[in-house]
PDB file of N, CA and C in Angstrom:
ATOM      1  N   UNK A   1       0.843  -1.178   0.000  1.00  0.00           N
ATOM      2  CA  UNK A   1       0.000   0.000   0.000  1.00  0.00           C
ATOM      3  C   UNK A   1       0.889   1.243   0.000  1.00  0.00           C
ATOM      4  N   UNK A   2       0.912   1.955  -0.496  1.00  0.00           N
ATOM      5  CA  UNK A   2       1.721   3.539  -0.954  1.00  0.00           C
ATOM      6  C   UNK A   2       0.251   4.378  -0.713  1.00  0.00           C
ATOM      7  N   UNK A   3       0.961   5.660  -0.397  1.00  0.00           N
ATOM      8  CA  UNK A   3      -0.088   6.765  -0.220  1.00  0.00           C
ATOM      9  C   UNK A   3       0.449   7.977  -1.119  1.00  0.00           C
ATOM     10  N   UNK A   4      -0.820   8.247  -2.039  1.00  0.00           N
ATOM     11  CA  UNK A   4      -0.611   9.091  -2.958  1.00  0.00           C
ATOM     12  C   UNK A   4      -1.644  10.609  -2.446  1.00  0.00           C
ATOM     13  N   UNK A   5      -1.793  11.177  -3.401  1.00  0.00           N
ATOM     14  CA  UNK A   5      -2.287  12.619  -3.172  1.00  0.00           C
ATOM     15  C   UNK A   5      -3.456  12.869  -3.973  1.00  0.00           C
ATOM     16  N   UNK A   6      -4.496  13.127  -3.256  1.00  0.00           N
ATOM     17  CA  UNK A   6      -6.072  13.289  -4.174  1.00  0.00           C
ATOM     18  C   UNK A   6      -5.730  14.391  -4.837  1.00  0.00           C
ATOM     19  N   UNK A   7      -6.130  13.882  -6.537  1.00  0.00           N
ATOM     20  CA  UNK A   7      -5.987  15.096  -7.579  1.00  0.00           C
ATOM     21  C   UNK A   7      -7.209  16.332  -7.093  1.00  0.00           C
ATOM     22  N   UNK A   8      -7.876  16.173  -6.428  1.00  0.00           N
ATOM     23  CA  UNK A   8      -8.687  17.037  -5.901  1.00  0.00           C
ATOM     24  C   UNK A   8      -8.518  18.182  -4.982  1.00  0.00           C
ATOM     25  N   UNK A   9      -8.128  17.801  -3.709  1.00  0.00           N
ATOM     26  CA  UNK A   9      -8.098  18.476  -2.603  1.00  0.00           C
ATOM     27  C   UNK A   9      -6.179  17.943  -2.139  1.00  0.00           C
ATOM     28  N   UNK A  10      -5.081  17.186  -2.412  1.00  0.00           N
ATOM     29  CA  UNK A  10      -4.624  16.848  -2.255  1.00  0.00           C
ATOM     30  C   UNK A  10      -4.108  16.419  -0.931  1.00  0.00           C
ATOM     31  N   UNK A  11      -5.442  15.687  -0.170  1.00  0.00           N
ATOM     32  CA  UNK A  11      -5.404  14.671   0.860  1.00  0.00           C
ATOM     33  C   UNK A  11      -4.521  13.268   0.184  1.00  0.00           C
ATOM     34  N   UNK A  12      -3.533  13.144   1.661  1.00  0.00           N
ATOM     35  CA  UNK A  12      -2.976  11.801   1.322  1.00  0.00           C
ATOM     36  C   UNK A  12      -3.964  10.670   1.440  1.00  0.00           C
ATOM     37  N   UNK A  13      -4.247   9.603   0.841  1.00  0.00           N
ATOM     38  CA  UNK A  13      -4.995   8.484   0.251  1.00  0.00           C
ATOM     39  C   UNK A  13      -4.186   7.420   0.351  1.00  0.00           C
ATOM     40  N   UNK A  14      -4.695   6.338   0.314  1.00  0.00           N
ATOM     41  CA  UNK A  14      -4.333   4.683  -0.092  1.00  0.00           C
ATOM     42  C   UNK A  14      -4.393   4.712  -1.453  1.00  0.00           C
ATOM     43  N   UNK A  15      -3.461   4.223  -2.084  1.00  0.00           N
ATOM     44  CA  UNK A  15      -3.825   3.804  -3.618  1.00  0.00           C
ATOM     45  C   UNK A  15      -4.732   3.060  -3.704  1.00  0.00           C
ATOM     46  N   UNK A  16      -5.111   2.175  -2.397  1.00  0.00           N
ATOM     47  CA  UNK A  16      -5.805   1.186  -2.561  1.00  0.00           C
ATOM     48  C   UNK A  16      -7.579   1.351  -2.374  1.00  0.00           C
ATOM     49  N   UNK A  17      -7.717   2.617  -2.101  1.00  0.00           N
ATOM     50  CA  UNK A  17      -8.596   3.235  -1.779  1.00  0.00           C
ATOM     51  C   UNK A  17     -10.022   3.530  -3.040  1.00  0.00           C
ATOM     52  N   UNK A  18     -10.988   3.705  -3.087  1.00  0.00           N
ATOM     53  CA  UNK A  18     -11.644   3.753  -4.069  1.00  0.00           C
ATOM     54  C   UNK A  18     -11.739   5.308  -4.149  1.00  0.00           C
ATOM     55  N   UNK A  19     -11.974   5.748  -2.727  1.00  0.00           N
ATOM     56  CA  UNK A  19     -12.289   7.271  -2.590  1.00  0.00           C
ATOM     57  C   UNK A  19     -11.408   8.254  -1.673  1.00  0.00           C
ATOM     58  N   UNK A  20     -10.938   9.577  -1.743  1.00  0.00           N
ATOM     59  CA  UNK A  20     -10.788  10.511  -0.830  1.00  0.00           C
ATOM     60  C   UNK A  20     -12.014   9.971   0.241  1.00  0.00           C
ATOM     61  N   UNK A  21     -10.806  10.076   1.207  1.00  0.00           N
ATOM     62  CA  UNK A  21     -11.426  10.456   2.807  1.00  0.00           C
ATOM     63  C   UNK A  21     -12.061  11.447   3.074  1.00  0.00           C
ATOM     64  N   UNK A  22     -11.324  12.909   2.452  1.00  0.00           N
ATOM     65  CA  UNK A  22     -11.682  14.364   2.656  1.00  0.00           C
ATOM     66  C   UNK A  22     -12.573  14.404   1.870  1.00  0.00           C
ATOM     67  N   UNK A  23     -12.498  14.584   0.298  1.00  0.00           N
ATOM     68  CA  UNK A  23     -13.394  15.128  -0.090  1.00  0.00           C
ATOM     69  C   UNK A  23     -14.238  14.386  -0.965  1.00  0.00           C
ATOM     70  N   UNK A  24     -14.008  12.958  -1.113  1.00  0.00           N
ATOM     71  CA  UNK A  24     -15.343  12.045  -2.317  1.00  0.00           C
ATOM     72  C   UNK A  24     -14.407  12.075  -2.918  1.00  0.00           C
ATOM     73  N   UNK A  25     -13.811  12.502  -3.509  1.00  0.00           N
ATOM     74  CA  UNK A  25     -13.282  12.591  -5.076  1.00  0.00           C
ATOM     75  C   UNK A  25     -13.037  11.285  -5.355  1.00  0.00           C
ATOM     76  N   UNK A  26     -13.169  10.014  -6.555  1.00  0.00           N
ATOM     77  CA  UNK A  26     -12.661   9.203  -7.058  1.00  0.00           C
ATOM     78  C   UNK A  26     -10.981   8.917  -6.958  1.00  0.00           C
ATOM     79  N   UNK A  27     -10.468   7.887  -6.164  1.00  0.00           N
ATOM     80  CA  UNK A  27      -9.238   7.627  -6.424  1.00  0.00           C
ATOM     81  C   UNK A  27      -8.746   6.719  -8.365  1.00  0.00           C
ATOM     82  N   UNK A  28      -7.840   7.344  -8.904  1.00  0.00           N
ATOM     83  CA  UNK A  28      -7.772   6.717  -9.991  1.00  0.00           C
ATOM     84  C   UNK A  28      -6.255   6.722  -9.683  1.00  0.00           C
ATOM     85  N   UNK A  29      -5.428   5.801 -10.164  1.00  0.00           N
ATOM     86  CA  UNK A  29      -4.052   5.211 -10.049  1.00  0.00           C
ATOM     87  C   UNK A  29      -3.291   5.241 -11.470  1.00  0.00           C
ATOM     88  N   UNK A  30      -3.266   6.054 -12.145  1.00  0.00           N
ATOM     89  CA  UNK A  30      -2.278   6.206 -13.283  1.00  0.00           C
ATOM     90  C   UNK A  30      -0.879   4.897 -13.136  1.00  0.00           C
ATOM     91  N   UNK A  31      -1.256   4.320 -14.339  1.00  0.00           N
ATOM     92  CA  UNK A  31      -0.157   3.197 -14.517  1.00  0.00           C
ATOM     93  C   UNK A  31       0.009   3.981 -15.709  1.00  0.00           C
ATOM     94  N   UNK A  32      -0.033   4.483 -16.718  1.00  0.00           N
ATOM     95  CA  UNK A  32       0.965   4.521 -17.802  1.00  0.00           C
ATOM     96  C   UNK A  32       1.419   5.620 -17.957  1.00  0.00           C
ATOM     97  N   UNK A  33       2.595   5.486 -19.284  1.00  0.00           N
ATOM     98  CA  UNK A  33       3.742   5.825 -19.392  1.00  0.00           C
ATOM     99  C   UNK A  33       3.389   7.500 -19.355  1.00  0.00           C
ATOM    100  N   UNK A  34       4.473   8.326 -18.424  1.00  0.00           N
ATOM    101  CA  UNK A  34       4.379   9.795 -19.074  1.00  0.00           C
ATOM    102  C   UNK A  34       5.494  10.480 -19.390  1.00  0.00           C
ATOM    103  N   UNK A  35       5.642  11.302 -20.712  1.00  0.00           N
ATOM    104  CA  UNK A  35       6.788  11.866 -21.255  1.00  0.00           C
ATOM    105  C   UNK A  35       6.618  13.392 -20.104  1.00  0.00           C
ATOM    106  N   UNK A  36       7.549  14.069 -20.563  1.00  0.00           N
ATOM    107  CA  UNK A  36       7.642  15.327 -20.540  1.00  0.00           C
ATOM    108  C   UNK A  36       7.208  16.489 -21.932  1.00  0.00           C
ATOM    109  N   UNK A  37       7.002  17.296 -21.701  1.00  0.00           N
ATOM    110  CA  UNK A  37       7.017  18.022 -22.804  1.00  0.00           C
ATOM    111  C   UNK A  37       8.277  18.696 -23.154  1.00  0.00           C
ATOM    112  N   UNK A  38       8.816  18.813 -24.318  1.00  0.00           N
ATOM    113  CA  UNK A  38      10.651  19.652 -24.360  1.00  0.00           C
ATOM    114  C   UNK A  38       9.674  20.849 -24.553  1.00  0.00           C
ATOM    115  N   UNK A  39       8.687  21.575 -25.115  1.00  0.00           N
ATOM    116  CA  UNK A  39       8.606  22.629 -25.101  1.00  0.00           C
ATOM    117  C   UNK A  39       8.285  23.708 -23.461  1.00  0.00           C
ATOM    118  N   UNK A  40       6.859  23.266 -23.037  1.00  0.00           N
ATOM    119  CA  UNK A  40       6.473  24.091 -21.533  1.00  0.00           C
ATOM    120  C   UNK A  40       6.619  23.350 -20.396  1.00  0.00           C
ATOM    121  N   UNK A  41       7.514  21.965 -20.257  1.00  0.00           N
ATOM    122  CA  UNK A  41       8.110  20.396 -19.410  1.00  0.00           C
ATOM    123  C   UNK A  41       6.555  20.169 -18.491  1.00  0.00           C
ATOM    124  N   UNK A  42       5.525  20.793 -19.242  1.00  0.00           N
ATOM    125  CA  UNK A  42       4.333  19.769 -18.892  1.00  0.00           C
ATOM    126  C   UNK A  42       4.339  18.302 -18.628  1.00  0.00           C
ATOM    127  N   UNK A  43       3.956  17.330 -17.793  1.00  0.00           N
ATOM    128  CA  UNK A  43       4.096  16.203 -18.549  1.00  0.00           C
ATOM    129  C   UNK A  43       2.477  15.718 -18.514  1.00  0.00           C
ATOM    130  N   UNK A  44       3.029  14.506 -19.743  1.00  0.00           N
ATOM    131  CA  UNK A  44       1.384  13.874 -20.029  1.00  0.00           C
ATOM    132  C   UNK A  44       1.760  12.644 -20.780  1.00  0.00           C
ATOM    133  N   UNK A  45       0.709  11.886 -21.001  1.00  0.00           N
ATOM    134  CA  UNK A  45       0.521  10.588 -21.327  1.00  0.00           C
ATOM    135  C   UNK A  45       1.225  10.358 -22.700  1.00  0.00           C
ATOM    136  N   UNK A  46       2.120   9.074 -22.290  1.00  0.00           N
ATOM    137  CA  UNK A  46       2.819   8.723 -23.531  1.00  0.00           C
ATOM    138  C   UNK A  46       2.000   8.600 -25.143  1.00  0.00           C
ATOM    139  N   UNK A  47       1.024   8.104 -24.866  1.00  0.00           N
ATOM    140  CA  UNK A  47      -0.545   8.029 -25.640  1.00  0.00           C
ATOM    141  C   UNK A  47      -0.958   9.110 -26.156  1.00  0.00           C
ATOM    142  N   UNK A  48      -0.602  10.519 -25.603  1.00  0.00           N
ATOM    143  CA  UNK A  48      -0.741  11.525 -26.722  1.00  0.00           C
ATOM    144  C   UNK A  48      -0.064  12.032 -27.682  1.00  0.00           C
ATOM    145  N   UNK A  49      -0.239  12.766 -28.846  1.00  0.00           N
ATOM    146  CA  UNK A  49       0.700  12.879 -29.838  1.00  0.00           C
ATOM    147  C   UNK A  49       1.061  14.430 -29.852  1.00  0.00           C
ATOM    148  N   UNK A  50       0.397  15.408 -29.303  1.00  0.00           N
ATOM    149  CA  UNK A  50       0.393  16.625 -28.854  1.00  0.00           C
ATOM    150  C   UNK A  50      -0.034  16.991 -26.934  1.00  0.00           C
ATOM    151  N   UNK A  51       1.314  17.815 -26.599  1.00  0.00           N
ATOM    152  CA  UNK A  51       1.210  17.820 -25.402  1.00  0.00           C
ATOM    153  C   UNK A  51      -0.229  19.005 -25.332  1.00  0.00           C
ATOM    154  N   UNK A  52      -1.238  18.345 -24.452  1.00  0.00           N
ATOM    155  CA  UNK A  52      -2.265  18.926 -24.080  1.00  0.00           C
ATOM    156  C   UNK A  52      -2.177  20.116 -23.107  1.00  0.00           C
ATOM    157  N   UNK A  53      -0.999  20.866 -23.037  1.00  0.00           N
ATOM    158  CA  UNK A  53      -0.856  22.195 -22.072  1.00  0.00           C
ATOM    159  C   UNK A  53      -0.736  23.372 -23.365  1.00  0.00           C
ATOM    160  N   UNK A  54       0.775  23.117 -24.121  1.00  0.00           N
ATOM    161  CA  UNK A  54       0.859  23.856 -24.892  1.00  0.00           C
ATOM    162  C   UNK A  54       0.544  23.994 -26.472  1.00  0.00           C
ATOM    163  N   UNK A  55       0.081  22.447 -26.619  1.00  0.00           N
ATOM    164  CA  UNK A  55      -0.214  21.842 -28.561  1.00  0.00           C
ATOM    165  C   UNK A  55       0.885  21.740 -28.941  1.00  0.00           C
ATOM    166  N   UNK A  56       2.508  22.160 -28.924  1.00  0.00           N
ATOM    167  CA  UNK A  56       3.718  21.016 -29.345  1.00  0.00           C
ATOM    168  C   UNK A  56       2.993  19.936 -29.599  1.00  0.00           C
ATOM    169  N   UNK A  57       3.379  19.205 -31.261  1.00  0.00           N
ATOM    170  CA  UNK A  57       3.702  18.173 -31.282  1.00  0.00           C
ATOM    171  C   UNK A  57       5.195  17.719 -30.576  1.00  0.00           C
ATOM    172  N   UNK A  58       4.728  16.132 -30.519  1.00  0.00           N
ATOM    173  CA  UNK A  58       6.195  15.088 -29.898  1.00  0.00           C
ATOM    174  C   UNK A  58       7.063  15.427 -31.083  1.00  0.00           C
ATOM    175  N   UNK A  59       8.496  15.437 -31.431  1.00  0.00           N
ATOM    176  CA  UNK A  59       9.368  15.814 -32.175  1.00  0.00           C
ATOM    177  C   UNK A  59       9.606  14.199 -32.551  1.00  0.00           C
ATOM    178  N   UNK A  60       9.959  13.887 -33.848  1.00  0.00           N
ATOM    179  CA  UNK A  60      11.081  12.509 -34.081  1.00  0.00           C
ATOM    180  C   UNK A  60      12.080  12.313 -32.811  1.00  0.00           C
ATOM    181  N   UNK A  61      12.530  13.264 -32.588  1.00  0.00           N
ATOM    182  CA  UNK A  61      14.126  13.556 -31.651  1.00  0.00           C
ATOM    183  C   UNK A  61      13.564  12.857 -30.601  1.00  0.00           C
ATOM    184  N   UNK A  62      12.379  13.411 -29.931  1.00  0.00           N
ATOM    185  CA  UNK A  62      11.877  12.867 -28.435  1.00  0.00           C
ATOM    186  C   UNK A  62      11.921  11.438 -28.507  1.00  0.00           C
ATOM    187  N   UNK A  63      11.396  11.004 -29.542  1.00  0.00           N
ATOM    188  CA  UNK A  63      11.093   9.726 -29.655  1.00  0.00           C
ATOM    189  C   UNK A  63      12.376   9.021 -29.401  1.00  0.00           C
ATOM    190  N   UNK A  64      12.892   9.462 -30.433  1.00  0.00           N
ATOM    191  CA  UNK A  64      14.395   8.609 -30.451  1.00  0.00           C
ATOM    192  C   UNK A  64      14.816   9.008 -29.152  1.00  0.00           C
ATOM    193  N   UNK A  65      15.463   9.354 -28.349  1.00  0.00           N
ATOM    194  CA  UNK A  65      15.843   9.858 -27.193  1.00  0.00           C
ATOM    195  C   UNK A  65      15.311   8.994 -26.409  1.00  0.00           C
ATOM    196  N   UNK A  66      14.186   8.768 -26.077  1.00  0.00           N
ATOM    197  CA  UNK A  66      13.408   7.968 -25.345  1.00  0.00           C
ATOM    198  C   UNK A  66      13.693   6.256 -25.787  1.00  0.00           C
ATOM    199  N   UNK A  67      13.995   6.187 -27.110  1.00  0.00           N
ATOM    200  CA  UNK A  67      14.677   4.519 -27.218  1.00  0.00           C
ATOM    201  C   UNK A  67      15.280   4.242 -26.924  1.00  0.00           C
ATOM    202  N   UNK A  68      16.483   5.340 -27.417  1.00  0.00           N
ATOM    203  CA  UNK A  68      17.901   4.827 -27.071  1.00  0.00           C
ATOM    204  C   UNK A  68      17.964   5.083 -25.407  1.00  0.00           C
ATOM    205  N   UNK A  69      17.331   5.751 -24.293  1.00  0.00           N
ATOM    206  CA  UNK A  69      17.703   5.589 -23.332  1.00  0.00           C
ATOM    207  C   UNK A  69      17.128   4.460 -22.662  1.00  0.00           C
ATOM    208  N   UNK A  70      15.581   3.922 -23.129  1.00  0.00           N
ATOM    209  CA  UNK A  70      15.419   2.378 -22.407  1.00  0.00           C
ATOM    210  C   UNK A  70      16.305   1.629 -22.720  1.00  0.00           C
ATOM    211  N   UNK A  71      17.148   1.684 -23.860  1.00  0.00           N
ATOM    212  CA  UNK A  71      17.746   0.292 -24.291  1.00  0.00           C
ATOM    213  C   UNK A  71      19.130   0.937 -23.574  1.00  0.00           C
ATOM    214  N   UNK A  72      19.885   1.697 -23.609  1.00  0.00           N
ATOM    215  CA  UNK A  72      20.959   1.443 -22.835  1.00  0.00           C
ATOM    216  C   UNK A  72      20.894   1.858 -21.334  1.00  0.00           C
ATOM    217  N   UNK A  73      20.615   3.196 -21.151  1.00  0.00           N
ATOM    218  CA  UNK A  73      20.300   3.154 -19.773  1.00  0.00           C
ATOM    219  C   UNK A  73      21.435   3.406 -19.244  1.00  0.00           C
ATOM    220  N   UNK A  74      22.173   4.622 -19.595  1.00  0.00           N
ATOM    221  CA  UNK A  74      23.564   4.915 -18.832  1.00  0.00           C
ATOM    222  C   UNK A  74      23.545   6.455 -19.533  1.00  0.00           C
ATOM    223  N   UNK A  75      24.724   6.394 -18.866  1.00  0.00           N
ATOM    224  CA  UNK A  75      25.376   7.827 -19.675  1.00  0.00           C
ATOM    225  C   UNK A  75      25.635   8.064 -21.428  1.00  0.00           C
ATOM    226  N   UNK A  76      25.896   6.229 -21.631  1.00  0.00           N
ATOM    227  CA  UNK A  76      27.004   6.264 -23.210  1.00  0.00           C
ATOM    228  C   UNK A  76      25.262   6.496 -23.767  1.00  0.00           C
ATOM    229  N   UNK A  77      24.056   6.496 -23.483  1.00  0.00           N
ATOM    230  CA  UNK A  77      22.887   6.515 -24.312  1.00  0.00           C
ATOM    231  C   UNK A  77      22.620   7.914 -24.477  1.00  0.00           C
ATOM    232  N   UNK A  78      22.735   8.829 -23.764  1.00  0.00           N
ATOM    233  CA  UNK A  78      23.081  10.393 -23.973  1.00  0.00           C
ATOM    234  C   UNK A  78      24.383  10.705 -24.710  1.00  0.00           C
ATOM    235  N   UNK A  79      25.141  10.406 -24.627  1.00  0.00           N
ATOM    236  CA  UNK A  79      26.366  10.283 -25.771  1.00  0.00           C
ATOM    237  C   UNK A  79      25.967  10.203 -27.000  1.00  0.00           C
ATOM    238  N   UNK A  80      25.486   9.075 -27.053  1.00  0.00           N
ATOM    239  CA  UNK A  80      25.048   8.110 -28.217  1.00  0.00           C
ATOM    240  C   UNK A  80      23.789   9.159 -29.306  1.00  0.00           C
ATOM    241  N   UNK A  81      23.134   9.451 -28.380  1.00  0.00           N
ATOM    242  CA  UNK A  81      21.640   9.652 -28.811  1.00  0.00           C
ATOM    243  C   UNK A  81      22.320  11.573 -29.633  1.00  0.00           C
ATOM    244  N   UNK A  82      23.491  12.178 -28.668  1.00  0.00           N
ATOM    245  CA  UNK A  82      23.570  13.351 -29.412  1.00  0.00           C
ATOM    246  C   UNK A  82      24.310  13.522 -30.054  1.00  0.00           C
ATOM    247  N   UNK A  83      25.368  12.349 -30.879  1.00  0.00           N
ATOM    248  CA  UNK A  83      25.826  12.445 -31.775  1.00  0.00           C
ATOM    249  C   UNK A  83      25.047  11.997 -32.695  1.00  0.00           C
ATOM    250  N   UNK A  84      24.249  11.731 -32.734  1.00  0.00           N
ATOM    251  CA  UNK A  84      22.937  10.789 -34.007  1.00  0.00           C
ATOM    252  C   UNK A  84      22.158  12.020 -34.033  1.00  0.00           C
ATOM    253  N   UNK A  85      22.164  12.748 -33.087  1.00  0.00           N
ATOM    254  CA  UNK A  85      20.998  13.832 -33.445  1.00  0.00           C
ATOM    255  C   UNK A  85      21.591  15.449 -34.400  1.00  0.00           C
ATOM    256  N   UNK A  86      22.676  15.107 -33.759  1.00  0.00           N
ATOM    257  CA  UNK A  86      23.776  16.056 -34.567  1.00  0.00           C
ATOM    258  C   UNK A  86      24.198  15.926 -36.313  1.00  0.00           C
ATOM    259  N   UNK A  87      24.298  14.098 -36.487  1.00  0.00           N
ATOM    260  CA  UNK A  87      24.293  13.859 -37.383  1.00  0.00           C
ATOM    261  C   UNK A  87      23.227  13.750 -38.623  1.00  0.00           C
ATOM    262  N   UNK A  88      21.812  13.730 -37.834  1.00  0.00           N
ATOM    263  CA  UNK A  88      20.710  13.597 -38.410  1.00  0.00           C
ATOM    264  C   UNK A  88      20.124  15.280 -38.703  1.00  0.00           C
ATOM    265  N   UNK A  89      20.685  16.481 -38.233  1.00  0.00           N
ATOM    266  CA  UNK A  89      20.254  17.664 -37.998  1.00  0.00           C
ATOM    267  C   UNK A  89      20.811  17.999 -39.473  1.00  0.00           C
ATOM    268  N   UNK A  90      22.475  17.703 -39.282  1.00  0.00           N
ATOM    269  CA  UNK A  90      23.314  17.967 -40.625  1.00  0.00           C
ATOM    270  C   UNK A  90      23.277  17.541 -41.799  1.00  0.00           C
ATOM    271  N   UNK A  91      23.139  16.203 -42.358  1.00  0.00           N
ATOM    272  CA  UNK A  91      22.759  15.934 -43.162  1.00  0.00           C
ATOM    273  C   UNK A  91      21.865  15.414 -43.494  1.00  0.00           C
ATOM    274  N   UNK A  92      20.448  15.601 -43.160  1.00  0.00           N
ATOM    275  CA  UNK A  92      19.141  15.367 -43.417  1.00  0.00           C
ATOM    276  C   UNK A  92      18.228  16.056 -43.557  1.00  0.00           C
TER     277      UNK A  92
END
């Protein structure tokens, strides 16, 4: 059991909880993925294709960025990812 924060009134809660104690509000438990936004660092659901704060579309770049760091998962994947982006800026 973890205790999270009602999007409502931000009373601490049970995840396991159906409802705020304080105020009713519906407990809902976000499992999926969320990016950031590179433009206003909103974040929101991997599932959207435009961040819903500012309308940025996701860039190619984000995307890629976001692969290459699940798959390596260190420093050399930031290395990695900005010489490809450097290279892809220049001649493409």
């Amino acid at each position: 059991m973890a205790l999270i924060k009602c999007r409502e009134c931000g009373a601490e809660v049970s995840d396991q909880a159906a409802a705020c104690i304080k105020c009713g509000a519906p407990i809902i438990v976000d499992l999926e993925e969320k990016i950031l936004c590179w433009n206003c660092k909103h974040e929101y659901s991997n599932a959207l294709d435009n961040c819903p704060s500012c309308g940025k579309s996701r860039s190619v770049y984000v995307d890629f960025f976001m692969a290459v760091g699940s798959v390596l998962k260190n420093g050399a994947a930031v290395f990695i990812g900005i010489i490809v982006l450097i290279f892809l800026i220049k001649f493409c």
